[in-house]
C-alpha atoms as a PDB file:
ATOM      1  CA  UNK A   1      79.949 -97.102 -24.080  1.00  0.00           C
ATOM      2  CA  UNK A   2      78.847-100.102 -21.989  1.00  0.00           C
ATOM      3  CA  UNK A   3      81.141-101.169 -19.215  1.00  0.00           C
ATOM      4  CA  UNK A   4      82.315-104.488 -19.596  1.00  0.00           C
ATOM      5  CA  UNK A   5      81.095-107.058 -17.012  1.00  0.00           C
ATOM      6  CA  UNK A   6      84.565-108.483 -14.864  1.00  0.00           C
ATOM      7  CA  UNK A   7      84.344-112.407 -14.731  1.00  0.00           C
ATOM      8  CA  UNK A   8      86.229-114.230 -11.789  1.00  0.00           C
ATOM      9  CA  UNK A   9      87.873-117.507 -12.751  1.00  0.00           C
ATOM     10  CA  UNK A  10      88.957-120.003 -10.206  1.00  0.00           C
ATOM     11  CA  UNK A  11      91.072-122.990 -10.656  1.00  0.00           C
ATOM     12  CA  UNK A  12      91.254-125.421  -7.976  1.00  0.00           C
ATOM     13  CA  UNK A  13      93.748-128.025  -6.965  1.00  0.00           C
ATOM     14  CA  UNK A  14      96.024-129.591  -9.210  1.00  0.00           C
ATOM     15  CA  UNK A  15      95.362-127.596 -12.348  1.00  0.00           C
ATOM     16  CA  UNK A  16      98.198-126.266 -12.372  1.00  0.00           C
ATOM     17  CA  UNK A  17      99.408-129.391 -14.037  1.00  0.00           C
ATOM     18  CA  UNK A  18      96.935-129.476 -16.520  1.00  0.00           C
ATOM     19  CA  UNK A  19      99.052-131.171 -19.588  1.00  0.00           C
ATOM     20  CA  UNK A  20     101.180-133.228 -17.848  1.00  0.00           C
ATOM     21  CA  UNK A  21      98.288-134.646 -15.265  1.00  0.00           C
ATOM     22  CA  UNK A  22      96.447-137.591 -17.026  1.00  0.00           C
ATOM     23  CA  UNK A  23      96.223-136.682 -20.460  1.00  0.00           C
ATOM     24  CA  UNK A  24      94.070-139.033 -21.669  1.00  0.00           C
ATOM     25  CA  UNK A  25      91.224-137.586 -19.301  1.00  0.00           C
ATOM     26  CA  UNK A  26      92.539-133.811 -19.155  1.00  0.00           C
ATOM     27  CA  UNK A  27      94.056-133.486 -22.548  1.00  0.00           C
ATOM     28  CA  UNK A  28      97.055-131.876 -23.610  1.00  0.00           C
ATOM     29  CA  UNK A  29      96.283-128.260 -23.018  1.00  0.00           C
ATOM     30  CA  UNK A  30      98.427-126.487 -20.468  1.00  0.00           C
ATOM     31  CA  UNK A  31      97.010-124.006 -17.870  1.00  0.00           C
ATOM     32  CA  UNK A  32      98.445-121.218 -19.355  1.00  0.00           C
ATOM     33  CA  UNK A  33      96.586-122.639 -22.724  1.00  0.00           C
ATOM     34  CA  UNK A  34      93.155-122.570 -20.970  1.00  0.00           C
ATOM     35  CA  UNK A  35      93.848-119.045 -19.377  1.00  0.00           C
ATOM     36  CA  UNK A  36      94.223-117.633 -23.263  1.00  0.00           C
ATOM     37  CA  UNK A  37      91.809-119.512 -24.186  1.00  0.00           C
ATOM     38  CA  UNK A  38      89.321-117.778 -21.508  1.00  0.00           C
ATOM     39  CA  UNK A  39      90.926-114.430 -22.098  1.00  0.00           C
ATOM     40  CA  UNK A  40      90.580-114.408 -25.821  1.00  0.00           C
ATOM     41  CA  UNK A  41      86.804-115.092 -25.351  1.00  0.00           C
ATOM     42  CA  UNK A  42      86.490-112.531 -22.754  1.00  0.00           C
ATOM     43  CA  UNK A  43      87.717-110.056 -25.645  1.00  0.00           C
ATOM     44  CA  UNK A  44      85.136-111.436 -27.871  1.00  0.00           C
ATOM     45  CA  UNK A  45      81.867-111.124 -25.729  1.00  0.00           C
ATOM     46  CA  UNK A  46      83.297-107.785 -24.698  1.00  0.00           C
ATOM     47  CA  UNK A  47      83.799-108.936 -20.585  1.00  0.00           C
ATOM     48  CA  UNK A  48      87.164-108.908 -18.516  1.00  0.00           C
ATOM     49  CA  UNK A  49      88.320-112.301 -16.588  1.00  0.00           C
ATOM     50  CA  UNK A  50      90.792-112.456 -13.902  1.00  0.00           C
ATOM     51  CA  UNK A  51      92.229-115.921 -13.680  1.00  0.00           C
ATOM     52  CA  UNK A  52      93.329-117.910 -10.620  1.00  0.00           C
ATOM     53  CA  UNK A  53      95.038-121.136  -9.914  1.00  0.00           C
ATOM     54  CA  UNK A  54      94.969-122.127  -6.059  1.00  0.00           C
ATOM     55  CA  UNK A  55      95.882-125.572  -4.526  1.00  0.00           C
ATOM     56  CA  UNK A  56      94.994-123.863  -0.945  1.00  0.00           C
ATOM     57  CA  UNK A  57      91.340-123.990   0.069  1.00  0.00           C
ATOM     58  CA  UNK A  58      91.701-120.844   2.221  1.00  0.00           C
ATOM     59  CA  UNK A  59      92.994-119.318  -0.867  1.00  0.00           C
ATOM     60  CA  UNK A  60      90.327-120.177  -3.106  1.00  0.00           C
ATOM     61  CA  UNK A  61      87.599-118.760  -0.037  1.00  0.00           C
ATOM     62  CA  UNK A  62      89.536-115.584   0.226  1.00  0.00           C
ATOM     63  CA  UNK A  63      89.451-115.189  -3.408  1.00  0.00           C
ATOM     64  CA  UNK A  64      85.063-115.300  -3.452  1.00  0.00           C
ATOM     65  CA  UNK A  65      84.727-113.529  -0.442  1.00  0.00           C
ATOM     66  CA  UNK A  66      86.736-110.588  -2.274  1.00  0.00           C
ATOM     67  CA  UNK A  67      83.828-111.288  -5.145  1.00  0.00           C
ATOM     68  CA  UNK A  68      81.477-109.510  -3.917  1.00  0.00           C
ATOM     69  CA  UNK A  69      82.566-105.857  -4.623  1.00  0.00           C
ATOM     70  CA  UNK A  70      84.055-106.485  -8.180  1.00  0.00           C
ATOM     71  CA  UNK A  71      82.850-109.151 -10.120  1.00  0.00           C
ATOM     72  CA  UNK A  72      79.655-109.570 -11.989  1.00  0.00           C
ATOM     73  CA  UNK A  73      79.935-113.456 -12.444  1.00  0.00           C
ATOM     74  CA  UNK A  74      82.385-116.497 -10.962  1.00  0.00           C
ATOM     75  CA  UNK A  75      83.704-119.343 -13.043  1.00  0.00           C
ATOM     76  CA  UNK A  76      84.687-121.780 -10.922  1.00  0.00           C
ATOM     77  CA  UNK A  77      86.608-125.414 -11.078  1.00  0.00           C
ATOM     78  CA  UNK A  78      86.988-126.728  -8.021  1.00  0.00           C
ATOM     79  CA  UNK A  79      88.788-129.448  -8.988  1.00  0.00           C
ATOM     80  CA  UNK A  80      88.968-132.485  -5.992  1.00  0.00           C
ATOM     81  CA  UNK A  81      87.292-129.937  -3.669  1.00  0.00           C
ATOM     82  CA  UNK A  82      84.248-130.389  -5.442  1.00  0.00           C
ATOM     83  CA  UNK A  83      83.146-133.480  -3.767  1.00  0.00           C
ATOM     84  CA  UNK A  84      83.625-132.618   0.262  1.00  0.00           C
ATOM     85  CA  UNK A  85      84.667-128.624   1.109  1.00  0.00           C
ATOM     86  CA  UNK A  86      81.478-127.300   2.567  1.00  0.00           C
ATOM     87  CA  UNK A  87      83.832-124.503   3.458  1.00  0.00           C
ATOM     88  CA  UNK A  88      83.818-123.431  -0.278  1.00  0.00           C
ATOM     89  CA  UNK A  89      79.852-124.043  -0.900  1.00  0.00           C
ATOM     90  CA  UNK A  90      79.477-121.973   2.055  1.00  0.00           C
ATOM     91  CA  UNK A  91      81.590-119.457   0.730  1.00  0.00           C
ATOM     92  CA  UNK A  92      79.887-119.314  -2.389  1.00  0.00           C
ATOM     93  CA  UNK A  93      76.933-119.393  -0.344  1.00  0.00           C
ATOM     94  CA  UNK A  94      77.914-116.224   1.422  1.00  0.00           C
ATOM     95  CA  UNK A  95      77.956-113.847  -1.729  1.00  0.00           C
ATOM     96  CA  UNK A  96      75.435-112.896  -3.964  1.00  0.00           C
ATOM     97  CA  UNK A  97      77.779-112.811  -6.842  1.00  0.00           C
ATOM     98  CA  UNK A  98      76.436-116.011  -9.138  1.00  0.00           C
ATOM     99  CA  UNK A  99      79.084-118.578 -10.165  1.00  0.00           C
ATOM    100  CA  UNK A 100      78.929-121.543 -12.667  1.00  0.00           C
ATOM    101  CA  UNK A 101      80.575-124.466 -11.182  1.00  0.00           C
ATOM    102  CA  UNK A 102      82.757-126.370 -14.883  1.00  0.00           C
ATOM    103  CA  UNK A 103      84.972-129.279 -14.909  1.00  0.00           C
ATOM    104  CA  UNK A 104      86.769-129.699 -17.858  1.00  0.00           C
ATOM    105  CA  UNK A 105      85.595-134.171 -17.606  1.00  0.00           C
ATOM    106  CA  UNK A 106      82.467-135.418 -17.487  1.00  0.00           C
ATOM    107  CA  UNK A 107      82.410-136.261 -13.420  1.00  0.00           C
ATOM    108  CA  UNK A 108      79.303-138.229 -13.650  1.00  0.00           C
ATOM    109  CA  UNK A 109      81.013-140.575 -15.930  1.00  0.00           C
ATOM    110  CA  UNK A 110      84.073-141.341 -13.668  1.00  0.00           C
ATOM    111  CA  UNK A 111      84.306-142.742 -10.506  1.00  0.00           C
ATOM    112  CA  UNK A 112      81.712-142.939  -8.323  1.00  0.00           C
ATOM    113  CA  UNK A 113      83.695-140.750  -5.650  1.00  0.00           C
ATOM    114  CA  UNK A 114      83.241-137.877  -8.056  1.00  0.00           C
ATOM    115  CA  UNK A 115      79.706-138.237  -8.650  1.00  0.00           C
ATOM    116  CA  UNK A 116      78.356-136.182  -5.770  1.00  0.00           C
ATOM    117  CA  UNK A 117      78.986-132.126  -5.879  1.00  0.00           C
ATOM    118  CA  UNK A 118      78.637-130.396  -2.802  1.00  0.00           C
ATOM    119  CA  UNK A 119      79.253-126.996  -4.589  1.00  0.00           C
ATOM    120  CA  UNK A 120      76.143-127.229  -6.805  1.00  0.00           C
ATOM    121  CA  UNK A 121      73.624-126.561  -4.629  1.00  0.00           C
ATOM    122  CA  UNK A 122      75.548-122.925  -3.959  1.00  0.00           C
ATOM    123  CA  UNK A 123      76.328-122.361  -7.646  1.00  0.00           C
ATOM    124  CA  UNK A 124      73.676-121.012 -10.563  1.00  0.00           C
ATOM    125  CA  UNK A 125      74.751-123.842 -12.627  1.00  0.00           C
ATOM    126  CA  UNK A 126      77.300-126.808 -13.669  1.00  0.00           C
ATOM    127  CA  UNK A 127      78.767-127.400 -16.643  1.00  0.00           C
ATOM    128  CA  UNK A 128      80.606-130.989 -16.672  1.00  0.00           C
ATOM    129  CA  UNK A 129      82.785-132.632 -19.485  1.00  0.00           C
ATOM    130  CA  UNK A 130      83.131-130.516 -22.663  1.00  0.00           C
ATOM    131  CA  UNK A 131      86.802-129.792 -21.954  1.00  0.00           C
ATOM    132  CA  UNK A 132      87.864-125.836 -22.059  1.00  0.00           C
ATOM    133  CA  UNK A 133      84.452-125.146 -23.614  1.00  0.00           C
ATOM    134  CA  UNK A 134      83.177-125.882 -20.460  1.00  0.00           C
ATOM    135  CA  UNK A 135      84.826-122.410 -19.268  1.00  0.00           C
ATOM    136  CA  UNK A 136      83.687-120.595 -22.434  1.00  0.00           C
ATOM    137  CA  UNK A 137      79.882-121.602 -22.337  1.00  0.00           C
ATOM    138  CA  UNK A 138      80.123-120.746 -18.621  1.00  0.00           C
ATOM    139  CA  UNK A 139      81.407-116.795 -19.481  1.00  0.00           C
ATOM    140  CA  UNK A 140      78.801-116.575 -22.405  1.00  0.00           C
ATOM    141  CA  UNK A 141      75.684-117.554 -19.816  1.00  0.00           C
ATOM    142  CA  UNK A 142      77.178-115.159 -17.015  1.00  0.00           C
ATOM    143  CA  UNK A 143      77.401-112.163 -19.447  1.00  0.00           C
ATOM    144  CA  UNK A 144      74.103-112.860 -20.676  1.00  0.00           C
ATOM    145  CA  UNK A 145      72.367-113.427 -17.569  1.00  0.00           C
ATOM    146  CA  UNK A 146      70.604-110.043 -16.865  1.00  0.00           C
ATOM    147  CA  UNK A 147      69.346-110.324 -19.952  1.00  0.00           C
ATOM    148  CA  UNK A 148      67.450-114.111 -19.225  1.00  0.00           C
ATOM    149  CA  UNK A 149      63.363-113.587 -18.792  1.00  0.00           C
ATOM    150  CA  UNK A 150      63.824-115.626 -15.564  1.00  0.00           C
ATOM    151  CA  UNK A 151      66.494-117.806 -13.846  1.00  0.00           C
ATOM    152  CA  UNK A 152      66.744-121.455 -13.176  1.00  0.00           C
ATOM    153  CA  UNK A 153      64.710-122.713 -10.311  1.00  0.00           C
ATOM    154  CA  UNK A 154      62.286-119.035 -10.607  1.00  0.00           C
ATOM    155  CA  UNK A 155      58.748-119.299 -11.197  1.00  0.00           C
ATOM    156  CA  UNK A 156      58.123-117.837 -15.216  1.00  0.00           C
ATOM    157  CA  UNK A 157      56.361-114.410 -14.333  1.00  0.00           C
ATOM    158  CA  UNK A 158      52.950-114.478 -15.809  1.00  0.00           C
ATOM    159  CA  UNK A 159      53.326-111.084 -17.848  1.00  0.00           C
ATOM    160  CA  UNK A 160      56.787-112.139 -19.187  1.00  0.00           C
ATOM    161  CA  UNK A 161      55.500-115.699 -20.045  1.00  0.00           C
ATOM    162  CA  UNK A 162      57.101-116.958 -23.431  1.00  0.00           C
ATOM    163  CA  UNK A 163      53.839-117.904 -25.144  1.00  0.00           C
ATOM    164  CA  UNK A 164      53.542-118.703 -28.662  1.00  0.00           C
ATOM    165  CA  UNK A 165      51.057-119.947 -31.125  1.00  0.00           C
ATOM    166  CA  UNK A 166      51.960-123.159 -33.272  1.00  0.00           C
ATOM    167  CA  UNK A 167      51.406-123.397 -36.620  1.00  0.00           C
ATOM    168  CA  UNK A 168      48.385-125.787 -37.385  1.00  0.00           C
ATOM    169  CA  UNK A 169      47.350-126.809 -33.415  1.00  0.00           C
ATOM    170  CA  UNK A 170      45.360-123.723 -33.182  1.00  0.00           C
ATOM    171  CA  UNK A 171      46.238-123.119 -29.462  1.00  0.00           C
ATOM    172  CA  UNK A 172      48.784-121.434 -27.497  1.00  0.00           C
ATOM    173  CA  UNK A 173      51.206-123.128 -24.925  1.00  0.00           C
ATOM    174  CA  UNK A 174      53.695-121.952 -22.347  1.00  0.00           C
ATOM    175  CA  UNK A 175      56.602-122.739 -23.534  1.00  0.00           C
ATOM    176  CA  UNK A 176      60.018-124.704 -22.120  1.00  0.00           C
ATOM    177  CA  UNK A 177      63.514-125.177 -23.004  1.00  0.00           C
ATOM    178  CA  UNK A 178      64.228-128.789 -22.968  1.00  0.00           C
ATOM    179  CA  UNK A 179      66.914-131.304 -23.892  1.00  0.00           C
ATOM    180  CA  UNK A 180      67.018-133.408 -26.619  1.00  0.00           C
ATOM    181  CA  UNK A 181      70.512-135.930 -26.770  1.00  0.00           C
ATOM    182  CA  UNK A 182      71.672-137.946 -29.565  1.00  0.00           C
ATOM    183  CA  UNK A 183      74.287-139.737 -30.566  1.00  0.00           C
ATOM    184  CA  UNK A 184      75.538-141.750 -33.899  1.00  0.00           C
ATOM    185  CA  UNK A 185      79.172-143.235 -35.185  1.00  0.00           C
ATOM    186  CA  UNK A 186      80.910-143.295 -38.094  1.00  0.00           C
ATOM    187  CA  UNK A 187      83.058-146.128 -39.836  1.00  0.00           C
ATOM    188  CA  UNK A 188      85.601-143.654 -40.872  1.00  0.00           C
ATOM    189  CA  UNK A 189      87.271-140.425 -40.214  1.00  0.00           C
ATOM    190  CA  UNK A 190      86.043-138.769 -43.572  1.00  0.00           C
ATOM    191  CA  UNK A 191      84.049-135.693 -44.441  1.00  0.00           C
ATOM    192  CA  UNK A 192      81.454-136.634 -46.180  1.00  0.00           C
ATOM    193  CA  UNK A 193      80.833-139.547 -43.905  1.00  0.00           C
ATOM    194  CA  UNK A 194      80.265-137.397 -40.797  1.00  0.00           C
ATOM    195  CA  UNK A 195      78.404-134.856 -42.517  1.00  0.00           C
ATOM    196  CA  UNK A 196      75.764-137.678 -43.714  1.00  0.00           C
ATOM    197  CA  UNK A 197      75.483-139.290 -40.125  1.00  0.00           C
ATOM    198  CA  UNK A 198      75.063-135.781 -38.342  1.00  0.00           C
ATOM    199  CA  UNK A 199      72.429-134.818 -41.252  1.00  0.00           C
ATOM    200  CA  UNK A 200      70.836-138.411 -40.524  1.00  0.00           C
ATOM    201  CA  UNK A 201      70.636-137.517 -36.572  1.00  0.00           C
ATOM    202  CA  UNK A 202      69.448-134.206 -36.352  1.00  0.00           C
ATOM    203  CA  UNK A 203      66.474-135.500 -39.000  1.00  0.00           C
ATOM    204  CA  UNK A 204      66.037-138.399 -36.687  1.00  0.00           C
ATOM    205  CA  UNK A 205      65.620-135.718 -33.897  1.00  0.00           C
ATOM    206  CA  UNK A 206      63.366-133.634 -35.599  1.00  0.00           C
ATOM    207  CA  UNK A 207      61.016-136.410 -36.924  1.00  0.00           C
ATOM    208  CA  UNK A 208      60.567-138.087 -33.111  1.00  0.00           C
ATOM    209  CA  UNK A 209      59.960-134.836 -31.573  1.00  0.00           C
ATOM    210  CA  UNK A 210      57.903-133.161 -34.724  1.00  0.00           C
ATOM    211  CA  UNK A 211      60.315-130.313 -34.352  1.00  0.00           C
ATOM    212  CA  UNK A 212      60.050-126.813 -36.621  1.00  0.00           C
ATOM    213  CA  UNK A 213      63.364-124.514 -37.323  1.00  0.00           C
ATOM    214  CA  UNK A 214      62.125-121.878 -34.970  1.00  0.00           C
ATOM    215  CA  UNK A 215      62.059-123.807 -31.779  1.00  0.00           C
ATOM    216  CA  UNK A 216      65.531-124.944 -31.680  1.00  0.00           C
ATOM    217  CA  UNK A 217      67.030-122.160 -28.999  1.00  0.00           C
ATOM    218  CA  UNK A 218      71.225-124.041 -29.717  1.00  0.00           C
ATOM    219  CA  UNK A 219      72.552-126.938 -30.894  1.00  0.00           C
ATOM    220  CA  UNK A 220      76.006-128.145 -29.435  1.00  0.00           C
ATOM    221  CA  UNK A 221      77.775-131.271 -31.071  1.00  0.00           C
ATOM    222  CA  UNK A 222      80.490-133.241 -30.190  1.00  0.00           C
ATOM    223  CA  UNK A 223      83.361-135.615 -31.388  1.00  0.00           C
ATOM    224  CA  UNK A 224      85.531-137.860 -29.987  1.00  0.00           C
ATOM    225  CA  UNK A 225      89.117-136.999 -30.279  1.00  0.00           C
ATOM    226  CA  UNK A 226      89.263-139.582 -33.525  1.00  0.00           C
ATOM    227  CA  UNK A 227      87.104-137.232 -35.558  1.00  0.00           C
ATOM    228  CA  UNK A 228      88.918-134.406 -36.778  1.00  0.00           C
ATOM    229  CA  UNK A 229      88.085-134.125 -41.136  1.00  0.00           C
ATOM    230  CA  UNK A 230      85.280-131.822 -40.442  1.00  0.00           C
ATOM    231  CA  UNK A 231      83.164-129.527 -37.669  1.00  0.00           C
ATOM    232  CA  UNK A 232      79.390-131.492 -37.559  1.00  0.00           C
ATOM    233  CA  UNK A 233      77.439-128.089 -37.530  1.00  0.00           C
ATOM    234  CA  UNK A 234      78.546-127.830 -41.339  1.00  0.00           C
ATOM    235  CA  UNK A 235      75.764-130.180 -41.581  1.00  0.00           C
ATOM    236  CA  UNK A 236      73.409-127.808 -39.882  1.00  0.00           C
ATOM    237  CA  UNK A 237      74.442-125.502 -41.957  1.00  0.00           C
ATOM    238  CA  UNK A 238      73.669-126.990 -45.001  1.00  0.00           C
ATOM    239  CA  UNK A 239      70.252-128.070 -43.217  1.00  0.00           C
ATOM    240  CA  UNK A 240      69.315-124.343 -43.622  1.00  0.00           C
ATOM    241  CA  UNK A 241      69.926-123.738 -40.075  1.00  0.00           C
ATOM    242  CA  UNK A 242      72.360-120.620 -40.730  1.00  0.00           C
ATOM    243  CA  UNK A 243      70.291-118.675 -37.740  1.00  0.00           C
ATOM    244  CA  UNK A 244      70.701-121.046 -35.027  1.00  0.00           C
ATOM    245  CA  UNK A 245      73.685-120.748 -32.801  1.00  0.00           C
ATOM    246  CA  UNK A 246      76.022-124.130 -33.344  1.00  0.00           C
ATOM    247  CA  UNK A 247      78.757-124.788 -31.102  1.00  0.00           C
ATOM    248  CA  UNK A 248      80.952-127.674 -31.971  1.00  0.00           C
ATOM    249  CA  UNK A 249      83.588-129.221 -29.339  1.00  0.00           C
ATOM    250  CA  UNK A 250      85.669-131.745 -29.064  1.00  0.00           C
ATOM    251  CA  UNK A 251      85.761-134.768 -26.390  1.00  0.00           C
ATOM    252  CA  UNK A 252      88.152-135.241 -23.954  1.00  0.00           C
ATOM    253  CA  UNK A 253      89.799-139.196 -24.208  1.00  0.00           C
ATOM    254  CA  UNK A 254      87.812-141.483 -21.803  1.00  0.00           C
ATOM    255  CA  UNK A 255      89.564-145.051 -22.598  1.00  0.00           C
ATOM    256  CA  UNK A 256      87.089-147.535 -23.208  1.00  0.00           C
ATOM    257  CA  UNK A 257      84.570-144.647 -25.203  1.00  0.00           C
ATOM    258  CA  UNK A 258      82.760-145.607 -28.028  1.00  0.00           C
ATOM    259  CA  UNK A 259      85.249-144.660 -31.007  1.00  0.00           C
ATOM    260  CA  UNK A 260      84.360-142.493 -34.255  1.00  0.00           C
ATOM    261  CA  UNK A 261      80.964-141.072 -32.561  1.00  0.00           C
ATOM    262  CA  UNK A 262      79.040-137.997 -32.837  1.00  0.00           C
ATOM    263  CA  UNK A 263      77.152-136.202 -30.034  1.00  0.00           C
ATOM    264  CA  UNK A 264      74.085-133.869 -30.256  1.00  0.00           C
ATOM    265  CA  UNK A 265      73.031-131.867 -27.499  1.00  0.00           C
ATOM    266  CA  UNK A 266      69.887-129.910 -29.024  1.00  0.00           C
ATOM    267  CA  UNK A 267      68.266-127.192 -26.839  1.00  0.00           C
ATOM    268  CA  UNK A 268      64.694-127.050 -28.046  1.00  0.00           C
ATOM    269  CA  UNK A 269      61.494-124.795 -26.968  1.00  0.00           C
ATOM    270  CA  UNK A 270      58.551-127.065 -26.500  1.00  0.00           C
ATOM    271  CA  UNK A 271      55.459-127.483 -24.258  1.00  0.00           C
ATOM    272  CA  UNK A 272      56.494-131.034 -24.333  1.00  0.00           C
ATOM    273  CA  UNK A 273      57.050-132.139 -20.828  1.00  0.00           C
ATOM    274  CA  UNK A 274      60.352-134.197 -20.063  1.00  0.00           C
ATOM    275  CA  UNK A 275      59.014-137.565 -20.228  1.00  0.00           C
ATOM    276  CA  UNK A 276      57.776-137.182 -23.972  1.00  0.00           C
ATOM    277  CA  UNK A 277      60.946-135.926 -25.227  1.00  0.00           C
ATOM    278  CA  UNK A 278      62.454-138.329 -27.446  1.00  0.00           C
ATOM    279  CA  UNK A 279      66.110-138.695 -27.756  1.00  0.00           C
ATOM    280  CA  UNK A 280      67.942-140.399 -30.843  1.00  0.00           C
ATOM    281  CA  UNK A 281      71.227-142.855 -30.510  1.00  0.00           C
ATOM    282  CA  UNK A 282      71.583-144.639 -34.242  1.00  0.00           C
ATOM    283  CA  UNK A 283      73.862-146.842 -35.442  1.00  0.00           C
ATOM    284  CA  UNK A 284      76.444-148.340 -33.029  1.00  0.00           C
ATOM    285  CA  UNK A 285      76.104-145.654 -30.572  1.00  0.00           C
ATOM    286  CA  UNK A 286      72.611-147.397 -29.761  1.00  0.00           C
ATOM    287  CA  UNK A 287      74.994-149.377 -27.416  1.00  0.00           C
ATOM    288  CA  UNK A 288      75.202-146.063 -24.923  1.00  0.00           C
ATOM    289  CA  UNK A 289      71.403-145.875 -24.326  1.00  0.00           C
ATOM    290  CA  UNK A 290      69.836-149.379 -24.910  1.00  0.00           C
ATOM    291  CA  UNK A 291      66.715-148.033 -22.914  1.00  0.00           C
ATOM    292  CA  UNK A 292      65.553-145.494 -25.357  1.00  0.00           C
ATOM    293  CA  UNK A 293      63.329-146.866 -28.285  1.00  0.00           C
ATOM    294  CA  UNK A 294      64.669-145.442 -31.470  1.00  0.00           C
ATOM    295  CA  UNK A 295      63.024-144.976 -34.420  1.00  0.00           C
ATOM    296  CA  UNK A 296      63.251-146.784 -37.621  1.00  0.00           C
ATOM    297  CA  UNK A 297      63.117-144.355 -39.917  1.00  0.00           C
ATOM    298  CA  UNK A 298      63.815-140.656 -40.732  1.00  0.00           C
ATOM    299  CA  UNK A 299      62.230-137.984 -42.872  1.00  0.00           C
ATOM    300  CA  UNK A 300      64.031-134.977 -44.635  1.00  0.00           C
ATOM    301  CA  UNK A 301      64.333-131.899 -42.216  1.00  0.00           C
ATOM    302  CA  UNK A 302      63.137-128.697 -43.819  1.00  0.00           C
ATOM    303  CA  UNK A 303      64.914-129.243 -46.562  1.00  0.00           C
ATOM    304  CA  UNK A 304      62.261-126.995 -48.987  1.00  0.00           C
ATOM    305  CA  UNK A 305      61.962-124.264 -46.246  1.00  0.00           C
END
């Protein structure tokens, strides 16, 4: 039987009044909420996760330092310390156990204070502003990790290089896993009407960036907290895209947000370099990225495939 890897979650200062601390950027859901949360998805990828809450830095160092000898993989919020304890990026620093600094808002849309991390450059990776999903992504990619060709910031090993042949070009190409955003809004709060604009996005994607099925690696949507009738990978679904992992998750409340709006973050494998992917914003969510050009029209997505 395969041993179960051990997770280490940290939470930093102040989340210990998560549901009570500004709700309309936190949300609602308590600490011991978010610890369930983490240990019911620990039983589903088949890991173990410890959780701790620490409003002491000292605490929180002790606590990675003791890392080392029996955890596999750190999740780690930390919280207002993310923006000035080189004490904790050195700590990090110190071990060789990797950890995936989360936030539960989207930092780089608040303040400017909060902009600046100086535990990234110690961590793996960040995840930033998909709420307690930002935890749960964060456990998936640890337990996963060994079994990633290479890791972020690596060179691709020649003999383990993920080439492929595309249909029609006639060539091969090394291929990347890129980004691709997108964004649309709704008038209404209503099944059918959210299925339709997330059918009309993703084919808006797939049409700039002359996508096929096979290349898309994930697809994670989002809704603001007014959108609630239905879950926008049903649209995948129906798309034919039944073998490509959807997440769906919901927004935490930013006042002033566009309302009614749908977010696409699409993880594609492409030789396209980053400059000539295209991203999609329709509708009245053109408003968040009046920079990109956006195409006019749309074609159906594999709809006979």
């Amino acid at each position: 039987m395969k041993e179960k890897k051990k997770l280490l979650v940290l939470h930093g200062p102040n989340l210990n009044l998560l549901g009570k601390r500004e709700p309309e950027i936190y949300g609602t859901l308590t600490l011991e909420d978010l610890n369930e949360l983490i240990r019911r998805e620990a039983e589903e990828i088949g890991a173990e996760a410890d959780s701790f809450q620490s409003n002491n830095e000292g605490t929180l160092i002790d606590l990675i330092h003791e890392a080392e000898s029996k955890y596999e993989g750190i999740i780690f919020n930390p919280g207002a310390f993310t923006h000035y304890s080189i004490a904790l990026r050195d700590a990090l620093a110190g071990v060789t156990v990797p950890a995936i600094e989360v936030h539960l808002s989207n930092i780089y849309g608040r303040e400017e204070f909060r902009h600046h991390s100086v535990i990234a450059p110690a961590a793996w990776g960040q995840i930033s502003g998909l709420g307690p999903q930002s935890y749960l992504l964060a456990m998936r990619a640890l337990v996963k990790k060994d079994s990633m060709t290479f890791l972020p910031g690596d060179n691709l090993p020649e003999e383990k290089s993920n080439k492929k042949q595309t249909a029609g070009r006639g060539r091969h190409f090394e291929s990347k896993t890129r980004a691709v955003r997108g964004a649309i809004d709704v008038q209404a709060n209503d099944e059918n009407e959210i299925l339709e604009a997330t059918t009309e996005l993703l084919q808006q994607i797939v049409t700039n960036n002359n996508i096929v099925k096979e290349d898309v690696a994930a697809v994670v949507f989002s809704l603001t907290v007014d959108l609630n009738a239905v879950f926008p990978a049903k649209a995948a679904r129906q798309m034919g895209w039944t073998d490509v992992p959807l997440f769906d998750v919901v927004e935490v409340d930013v006042p002033g947000a566009l309302p009614r709006c749908i977010r696409v973050l699409m993880l594609l494998n492409t030789d396209r370099s980053i400059k000539e992917i295209k991203h999609a914003y329709l509708r009245g969510a053109s408003v968040l990225r009046q920079d990109l050009q956006i195409a006019e029209t749309a074609t159906p997505y594999f709809s006979q495939k």
